[in-house]
N, C-alpha and C. Protein backbone atom coordinates (compact mmCIF):
# COMPACT_ATOMS: atom_id res chain seq x y z
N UNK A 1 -17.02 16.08 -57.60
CA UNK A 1 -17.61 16.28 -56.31
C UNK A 1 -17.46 15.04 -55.42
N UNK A 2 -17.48 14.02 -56.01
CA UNK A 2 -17.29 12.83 -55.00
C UNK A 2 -16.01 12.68 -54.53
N UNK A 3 -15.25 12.78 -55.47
CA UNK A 3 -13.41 13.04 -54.23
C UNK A 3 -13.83 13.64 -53.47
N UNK A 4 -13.83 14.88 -53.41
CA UNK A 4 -13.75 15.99 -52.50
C UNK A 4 -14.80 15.42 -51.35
N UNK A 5 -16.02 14.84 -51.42
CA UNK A 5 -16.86 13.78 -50.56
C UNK A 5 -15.86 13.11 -49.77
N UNK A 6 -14.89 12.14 -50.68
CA UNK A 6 -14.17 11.27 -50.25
C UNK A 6 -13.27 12.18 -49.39
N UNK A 7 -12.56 13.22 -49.62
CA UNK A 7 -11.28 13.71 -48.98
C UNK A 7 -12.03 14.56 -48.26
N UNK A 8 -13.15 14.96 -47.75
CA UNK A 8 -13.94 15.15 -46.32
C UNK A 8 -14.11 14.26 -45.56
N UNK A 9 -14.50 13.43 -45.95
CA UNK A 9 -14.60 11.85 -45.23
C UNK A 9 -13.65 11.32 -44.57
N UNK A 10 -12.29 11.58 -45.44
CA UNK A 10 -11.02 10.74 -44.68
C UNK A 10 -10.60 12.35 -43.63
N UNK A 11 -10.87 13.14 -44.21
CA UNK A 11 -10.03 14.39 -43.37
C UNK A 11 -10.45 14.33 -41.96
N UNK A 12 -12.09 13.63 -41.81
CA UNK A 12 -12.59 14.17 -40.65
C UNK A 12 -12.50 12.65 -39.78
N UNK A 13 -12.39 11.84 -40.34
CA UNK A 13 -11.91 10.33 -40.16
C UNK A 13 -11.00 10.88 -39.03
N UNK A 14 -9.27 11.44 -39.62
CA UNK A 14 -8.46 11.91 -39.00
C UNK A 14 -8.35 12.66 -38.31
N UNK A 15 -8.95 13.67 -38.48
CA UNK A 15 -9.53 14.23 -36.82
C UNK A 15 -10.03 13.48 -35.86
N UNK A 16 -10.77 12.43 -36.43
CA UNK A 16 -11.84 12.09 -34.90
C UNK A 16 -10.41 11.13 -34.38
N UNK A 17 -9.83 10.78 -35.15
CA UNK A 17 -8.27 9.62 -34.75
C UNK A 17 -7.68 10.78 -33.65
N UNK A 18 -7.46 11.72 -34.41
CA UNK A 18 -6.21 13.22 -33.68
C UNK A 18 -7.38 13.51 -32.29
N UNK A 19 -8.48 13.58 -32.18
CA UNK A 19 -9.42 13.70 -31.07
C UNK A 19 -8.86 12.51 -30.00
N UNK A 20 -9.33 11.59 -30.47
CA UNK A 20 -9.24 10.41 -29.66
C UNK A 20 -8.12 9.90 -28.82
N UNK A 21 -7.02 10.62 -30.05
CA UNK A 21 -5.37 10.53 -29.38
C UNK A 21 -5.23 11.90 -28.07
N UNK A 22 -5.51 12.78 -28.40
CA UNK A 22 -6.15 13.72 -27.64
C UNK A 22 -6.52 13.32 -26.24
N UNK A 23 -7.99 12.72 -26.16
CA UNK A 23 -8.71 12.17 -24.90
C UNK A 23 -7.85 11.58 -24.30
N UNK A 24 -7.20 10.18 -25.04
CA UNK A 24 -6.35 9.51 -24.31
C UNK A 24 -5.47 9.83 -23.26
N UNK A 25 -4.48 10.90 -23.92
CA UNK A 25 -3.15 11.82 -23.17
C UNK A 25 -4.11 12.16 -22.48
N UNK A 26 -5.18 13.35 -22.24
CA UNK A 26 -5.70 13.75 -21.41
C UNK A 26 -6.05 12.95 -19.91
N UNK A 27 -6.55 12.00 -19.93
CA UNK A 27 -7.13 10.63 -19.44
C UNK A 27 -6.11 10.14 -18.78
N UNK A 28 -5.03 9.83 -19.36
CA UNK A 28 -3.81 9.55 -19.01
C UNK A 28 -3.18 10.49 -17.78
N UNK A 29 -3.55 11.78 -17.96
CA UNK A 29 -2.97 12.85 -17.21
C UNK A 29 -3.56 13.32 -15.93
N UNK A 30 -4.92 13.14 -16.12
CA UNK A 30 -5.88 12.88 -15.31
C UNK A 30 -5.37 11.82 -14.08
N UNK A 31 -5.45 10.40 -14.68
CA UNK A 31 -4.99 9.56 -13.69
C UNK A 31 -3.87 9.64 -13.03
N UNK A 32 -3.06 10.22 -13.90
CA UNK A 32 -1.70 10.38 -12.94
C UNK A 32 -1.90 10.88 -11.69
N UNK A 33 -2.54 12.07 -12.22
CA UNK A 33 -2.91 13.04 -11.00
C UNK A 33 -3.62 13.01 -10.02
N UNK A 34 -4.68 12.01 -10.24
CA UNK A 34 -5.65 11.64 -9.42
C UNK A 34 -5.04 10.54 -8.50
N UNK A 35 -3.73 9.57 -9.13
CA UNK A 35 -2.89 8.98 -8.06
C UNK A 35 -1.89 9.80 -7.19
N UNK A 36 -1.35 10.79 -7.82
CA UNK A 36 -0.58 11.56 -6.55
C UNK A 36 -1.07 12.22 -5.61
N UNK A 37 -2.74 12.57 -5.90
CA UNK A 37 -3.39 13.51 -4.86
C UNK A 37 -3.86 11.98 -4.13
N UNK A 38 -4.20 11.07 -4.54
CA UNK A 38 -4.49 10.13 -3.32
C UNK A 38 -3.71 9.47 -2.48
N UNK A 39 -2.16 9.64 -3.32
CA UNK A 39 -1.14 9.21 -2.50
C UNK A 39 -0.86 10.73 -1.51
N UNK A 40 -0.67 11.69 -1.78
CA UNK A 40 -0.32 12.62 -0.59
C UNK A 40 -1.82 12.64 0.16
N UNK A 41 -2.59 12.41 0.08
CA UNK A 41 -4.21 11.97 1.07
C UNK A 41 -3.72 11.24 2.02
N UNK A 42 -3.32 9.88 1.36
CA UNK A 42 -2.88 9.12 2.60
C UNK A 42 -1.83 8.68 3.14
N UNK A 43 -0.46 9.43 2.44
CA UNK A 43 0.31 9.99 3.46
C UNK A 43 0.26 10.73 4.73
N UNK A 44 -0.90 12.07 4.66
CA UNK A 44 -0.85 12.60 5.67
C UNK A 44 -2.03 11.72 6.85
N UNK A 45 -2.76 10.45 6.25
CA UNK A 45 -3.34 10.00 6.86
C UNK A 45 -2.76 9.02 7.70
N UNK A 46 -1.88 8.00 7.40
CA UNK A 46 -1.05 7.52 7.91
C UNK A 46 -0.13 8.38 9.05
N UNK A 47 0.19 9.72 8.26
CA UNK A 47 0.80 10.10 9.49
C UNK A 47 0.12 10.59 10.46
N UNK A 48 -1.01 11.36 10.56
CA UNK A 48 -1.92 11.38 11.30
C UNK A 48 -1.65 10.52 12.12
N UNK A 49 -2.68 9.17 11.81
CA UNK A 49 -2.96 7.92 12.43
C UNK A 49 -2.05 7.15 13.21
N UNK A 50 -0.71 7.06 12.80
CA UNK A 50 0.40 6.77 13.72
C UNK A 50 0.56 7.49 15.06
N UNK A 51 0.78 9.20 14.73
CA UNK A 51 0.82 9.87 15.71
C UNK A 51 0.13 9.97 16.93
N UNK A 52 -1.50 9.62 16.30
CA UNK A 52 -2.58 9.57 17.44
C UNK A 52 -2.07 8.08 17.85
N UNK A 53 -2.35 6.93 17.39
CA UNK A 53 -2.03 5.60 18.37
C UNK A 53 -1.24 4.87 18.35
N UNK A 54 -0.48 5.30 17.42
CA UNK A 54 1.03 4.53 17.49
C UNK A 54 2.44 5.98 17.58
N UNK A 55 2.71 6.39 18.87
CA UNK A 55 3.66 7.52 18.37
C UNK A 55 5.24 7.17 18.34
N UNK A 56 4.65 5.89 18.56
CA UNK A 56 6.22 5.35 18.95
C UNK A 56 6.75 4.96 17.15
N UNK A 57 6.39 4.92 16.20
CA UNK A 57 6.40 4.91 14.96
C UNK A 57 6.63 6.04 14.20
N UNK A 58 7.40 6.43 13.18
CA UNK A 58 7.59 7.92 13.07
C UNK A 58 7.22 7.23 10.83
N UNK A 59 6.32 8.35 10.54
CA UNK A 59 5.77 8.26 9.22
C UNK A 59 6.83 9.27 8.65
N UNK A 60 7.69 8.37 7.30
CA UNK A 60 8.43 9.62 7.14
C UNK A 60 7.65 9.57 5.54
N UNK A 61 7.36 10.89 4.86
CA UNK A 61 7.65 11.06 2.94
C UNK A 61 8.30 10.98 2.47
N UNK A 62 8.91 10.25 1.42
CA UNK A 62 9.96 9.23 1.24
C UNK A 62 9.29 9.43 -0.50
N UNK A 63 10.28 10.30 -1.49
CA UNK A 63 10.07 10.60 -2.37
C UNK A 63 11.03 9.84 -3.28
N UNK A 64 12.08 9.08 -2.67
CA UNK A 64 12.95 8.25 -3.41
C UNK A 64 11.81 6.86 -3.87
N UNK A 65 13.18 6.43 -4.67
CA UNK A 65 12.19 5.19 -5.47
C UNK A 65 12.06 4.16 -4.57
N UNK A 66 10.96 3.28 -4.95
CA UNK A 66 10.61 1.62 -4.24
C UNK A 66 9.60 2.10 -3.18
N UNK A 67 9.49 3.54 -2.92
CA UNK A 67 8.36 3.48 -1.44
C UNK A 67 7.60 5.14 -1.47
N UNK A 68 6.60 4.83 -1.30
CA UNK A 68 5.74 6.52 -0.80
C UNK A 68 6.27 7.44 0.51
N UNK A 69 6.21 5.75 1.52
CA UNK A 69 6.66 6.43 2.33
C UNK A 69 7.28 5.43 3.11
N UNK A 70 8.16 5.86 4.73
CA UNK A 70 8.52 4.92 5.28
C UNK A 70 8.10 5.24 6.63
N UNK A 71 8.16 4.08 7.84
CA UNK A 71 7.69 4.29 8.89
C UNK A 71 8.65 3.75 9.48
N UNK A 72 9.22 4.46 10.20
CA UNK A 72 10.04 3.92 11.63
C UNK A 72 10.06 3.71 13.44
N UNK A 73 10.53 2.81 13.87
CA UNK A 73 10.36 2.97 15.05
C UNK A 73 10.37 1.52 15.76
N UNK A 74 10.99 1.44 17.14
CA UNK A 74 10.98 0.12 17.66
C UNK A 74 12.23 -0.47 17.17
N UNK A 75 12.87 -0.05 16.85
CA UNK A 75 14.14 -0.84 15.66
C UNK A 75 13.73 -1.32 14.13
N UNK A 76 12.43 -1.45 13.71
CA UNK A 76 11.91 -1.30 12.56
C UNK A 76 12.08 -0.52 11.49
N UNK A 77 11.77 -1.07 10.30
CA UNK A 77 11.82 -0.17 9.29
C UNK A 77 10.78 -0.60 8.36
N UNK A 78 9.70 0.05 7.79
CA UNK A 78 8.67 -0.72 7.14
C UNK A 78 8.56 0.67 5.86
N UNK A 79 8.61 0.05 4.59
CA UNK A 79 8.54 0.89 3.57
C UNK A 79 7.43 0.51 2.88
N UNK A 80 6.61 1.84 2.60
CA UNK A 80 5.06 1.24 2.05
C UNK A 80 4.41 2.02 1.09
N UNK A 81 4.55 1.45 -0.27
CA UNK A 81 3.62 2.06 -1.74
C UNK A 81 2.42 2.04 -1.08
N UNK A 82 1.93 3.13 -2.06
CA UNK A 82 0.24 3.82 -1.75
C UNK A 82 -0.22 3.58 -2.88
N UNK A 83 -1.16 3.16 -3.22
CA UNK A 83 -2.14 2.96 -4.57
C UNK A 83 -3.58 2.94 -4.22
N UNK A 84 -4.14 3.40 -5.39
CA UNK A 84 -5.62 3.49 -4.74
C UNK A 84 -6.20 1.84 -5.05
N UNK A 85 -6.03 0.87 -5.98
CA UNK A 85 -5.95 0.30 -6.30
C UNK A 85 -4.52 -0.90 -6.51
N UNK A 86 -4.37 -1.39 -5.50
CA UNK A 86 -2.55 -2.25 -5.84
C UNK A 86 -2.73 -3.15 -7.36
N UNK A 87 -1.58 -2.77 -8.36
CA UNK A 87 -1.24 -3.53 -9.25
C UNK A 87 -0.01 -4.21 -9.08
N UNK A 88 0.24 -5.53 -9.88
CA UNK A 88 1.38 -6.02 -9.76
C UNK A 88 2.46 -4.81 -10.02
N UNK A 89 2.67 -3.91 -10.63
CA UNK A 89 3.67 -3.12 -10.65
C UNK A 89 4.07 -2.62 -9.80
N UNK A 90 3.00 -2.41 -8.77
CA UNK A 90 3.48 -1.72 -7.69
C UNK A 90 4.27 -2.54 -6.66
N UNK A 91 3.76 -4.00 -6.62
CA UNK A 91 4.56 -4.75 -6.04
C UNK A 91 6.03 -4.67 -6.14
N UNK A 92 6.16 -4.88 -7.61
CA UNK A 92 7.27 -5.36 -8.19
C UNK A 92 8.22 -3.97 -7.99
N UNK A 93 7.67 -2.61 -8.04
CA UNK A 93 8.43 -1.27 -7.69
C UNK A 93 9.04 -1.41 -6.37
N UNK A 94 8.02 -2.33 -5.58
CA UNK A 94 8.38 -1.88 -3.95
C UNK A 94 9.96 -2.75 -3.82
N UNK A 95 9.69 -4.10 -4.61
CA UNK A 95 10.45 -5.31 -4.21
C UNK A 95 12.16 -4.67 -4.68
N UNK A 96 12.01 -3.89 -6.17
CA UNK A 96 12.79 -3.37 -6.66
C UNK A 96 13.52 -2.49 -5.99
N UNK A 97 12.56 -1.59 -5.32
CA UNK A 97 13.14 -0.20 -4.79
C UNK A 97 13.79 -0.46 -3.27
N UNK A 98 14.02 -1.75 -2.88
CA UNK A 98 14.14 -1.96 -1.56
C UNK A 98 15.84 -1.78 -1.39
N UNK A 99 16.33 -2.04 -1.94
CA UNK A 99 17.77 -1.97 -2.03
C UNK A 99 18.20 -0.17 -2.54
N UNK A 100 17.52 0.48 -3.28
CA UNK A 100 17.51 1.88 -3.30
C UNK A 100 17.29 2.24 -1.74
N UNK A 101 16.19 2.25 -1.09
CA UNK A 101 16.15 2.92 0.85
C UNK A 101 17.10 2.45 1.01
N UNK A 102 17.66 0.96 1.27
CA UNK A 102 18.92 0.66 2.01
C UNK A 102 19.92 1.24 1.82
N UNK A 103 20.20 1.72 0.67
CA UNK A 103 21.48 2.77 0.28
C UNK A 103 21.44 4.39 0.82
N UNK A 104 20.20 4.72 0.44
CA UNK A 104 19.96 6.14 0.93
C UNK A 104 19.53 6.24 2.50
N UNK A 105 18.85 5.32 3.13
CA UNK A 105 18.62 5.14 4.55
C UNK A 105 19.45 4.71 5.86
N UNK A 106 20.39 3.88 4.70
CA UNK A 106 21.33 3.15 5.70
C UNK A 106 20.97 1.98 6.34
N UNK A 107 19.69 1.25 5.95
CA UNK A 107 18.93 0.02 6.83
C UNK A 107 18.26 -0.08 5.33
N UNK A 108 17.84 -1.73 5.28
CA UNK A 108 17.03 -2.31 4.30
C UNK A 108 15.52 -2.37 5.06
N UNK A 109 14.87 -2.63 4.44
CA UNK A 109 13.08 -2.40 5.02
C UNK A 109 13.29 -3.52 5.92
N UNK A 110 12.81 -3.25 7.14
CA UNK A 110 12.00 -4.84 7.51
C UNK A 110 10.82 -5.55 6.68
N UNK A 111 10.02 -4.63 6.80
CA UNK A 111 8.76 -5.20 6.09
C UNK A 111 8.38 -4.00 4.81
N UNK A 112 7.77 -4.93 4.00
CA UNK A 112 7.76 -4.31 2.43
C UNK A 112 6.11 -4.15 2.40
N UNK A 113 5.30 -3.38 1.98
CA UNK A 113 3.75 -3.18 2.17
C UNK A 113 3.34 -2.60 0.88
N UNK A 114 1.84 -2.74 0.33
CA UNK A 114 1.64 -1.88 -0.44
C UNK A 114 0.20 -1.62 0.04
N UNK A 115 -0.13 -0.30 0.54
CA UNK A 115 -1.36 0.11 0.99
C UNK A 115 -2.68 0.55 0.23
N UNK A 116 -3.62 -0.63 0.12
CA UNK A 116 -4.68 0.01 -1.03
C UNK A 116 -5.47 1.37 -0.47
N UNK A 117 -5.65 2.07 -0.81
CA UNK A 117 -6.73 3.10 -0.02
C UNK A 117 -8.05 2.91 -0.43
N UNK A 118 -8.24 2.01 -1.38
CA UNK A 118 -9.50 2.05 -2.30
C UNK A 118 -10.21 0.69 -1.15
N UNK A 119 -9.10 0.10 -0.37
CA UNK A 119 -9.60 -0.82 -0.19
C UNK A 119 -9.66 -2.45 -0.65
N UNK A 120 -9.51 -2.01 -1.81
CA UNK A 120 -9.44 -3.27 -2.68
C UNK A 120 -8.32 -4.20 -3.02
N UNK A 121 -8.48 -5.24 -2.81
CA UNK A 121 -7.03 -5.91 -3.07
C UNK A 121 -7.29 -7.01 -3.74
N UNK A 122 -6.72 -6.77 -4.98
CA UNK A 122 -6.80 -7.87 -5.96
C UNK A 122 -6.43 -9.38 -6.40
N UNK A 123 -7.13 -9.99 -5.89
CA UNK A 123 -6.30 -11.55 -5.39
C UNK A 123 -5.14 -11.86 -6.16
N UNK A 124 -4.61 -11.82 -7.58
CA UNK A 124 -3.60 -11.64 -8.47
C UNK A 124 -2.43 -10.85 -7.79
N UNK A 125 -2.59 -9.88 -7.34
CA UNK A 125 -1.56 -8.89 -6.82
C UNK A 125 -1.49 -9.64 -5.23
N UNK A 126 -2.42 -10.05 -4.62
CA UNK A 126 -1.94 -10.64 -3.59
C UNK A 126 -1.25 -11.55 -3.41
N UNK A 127 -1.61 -12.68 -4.20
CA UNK A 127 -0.80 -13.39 -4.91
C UNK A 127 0.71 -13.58 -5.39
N UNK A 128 1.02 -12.55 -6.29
CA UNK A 128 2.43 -12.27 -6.39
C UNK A 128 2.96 -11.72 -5.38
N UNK A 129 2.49 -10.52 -4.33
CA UNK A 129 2.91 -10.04 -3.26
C UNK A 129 3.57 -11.13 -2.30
N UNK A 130 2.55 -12.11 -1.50
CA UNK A 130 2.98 -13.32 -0.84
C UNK A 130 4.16 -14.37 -1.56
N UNK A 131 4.04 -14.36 -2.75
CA UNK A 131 5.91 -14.43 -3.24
C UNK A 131 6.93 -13.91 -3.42
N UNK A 132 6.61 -12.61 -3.26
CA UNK A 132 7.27 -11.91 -3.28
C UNK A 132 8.47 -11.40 -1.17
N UNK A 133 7.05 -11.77 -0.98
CA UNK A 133 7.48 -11.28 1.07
C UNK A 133 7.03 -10.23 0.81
N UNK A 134 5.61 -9.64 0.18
CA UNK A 134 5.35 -7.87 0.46
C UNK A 134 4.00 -8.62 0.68
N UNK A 135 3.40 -7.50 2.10
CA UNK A 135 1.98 -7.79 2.19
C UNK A 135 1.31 -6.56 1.67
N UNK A 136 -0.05 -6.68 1.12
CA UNK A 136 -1.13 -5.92 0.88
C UNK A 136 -2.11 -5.55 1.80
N UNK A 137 -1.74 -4.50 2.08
CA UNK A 137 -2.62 -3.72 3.41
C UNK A 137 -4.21 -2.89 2.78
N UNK A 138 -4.65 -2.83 4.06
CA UNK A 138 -5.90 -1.93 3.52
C UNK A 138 -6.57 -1.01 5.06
N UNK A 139 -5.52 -1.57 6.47
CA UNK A 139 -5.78 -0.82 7.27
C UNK A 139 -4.32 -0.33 8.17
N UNK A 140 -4.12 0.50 8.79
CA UNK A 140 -3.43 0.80 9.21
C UNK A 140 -3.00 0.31 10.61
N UNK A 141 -3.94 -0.29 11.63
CA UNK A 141 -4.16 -1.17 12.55
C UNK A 141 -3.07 -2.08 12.44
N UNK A 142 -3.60 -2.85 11.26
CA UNK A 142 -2.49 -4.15 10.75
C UNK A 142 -0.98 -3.48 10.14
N UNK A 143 -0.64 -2.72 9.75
CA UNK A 143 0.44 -2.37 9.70
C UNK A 143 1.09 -1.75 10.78
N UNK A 144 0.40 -1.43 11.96
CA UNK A 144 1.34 -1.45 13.24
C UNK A 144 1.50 -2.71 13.53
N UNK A 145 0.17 -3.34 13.48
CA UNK A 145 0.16 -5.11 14.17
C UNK A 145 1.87 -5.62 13.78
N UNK A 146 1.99 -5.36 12.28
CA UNK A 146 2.72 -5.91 11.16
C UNK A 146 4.30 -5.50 12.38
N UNK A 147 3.96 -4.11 12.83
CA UNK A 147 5.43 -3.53 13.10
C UNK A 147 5.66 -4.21 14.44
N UNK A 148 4.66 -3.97 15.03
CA UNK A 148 4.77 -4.56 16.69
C UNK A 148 5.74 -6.06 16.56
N UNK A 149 5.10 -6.74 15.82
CA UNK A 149 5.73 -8.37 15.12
C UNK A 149 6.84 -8.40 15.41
N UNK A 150 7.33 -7.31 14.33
CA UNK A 150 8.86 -6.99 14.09
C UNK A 150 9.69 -6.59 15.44
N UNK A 151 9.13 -5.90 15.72
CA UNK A 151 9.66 -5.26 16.68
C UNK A 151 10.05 -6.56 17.94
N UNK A 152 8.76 -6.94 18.66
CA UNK A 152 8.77 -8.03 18.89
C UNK A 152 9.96 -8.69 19.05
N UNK A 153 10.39 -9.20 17.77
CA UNK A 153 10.89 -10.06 17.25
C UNK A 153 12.50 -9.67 17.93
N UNK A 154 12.85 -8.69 17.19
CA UNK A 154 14.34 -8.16 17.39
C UNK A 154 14.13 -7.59 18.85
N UNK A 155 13.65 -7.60 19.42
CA UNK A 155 13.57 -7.44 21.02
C UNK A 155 13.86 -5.87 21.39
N UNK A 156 13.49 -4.90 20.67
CA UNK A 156 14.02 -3.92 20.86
C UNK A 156 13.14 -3.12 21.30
N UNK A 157 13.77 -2.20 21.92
CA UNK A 157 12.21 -1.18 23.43
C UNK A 157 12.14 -0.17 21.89
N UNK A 158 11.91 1.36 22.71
CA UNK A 158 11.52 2.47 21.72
C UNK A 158 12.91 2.45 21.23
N UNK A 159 13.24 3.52 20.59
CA UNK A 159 14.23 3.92 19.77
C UNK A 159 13.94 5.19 20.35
C-alpha cells in the first residue's frame, strides 16, 4: 500500500507540473493578445488624433517588421512601435526593422519612436533608446512636435 501512496503522490506531483505548464502557455497567450488588441487601440487612436490636429500627417498600419505603424507627411517619415509598456526589445525591433521600411517604403524613417500607451516609460529602455536615436513617447502632441522638427528642418511645405 505504501508504493501505490508513493505512485499517487508522484502521479499527482505531475499533474500539478502538466497544470502549471498549462497556465503558463495560457498566460502566455493571453498576453499576446492583450498586446495586439492594445496595439490596434492605438493605432486607430493615433490615427484619429492626427486627422483631427495634425491632417497634414497621414497614420499609415504598417504590418511589416521594425514598426506598428508609420506616419507621414511634410517630407517626413516617422515609424513608431506600440507597447503598452516599452521594453528594450522593442527598441532594439524598431532600430532593427528600420532598414526593412526603407526597402519596402522606399525612404528610411526620419525619426524612430516607441509609443507607451500605458504611459510608462522605463528609465532602462529610455536609456538604451537615447543610444540608440529612438525616442520614447507617451503623447502624441510630442510626436507631431517631434515631426514639425523634422519637417522644419528639411524645409519642406505639405506634401
Amino acid at each position: 500500500m505504501l508504493d501505490e501512496v508513493k505512485a499517487l503522490r508522484a502521479s499527482l506531483e505531475a499533474e500539478k507540473r502538466a497544470c502549471a505548464g498549462e497556465d503558463t502557455g495560457i498566460s502566455s497567450t493571453v498576453g499576446e493578445l492583450r498586446e495586439r488588441l492594445t496595439e490596434l487601440i492605438v493605432k486607430a487612436f493615433l490615427r484619429d488624433w492626427f486627422r483631427k490636429h495634425a491632417p497634414e500627417y497621414e497614420v499609415i498600419y504598417w504590418d511589416g517588421m521594425g514598426a506598428d505603424i508609420l506616419i507621414e507627411g511634410r517630407g517626413a517619415l516617422a515609424a513608431i512601435d506600440i507597447a503598452i509598456t516599452p521594453k528594450e526589445e522593442d527598441v532594439e525591433q524598431l532600430k532593427a526593422g528600420a532598414g526593412a521600411i526603407a526597402e519596402k517604403w522606399g525612404k528610411r524613417p526620419d525619426l524612430l519612436a516607441v509609443y507607451s500607451q500605458s504611459g510608462v516609460m522605463p528609465s532602462k529602455v529610455v536609456e538604451l533608446a537615447e543610444k540608440r536615436g529612438i525616442f520614447v513617447l507617451r503623447s502624441p502632441r510630442r510626436l507631431k512636435e517631434l515631426l514639425d522638427e523634422l519637417a522644419g528642418r528639411t524645409g519642406t511645405g505639405l506634401t
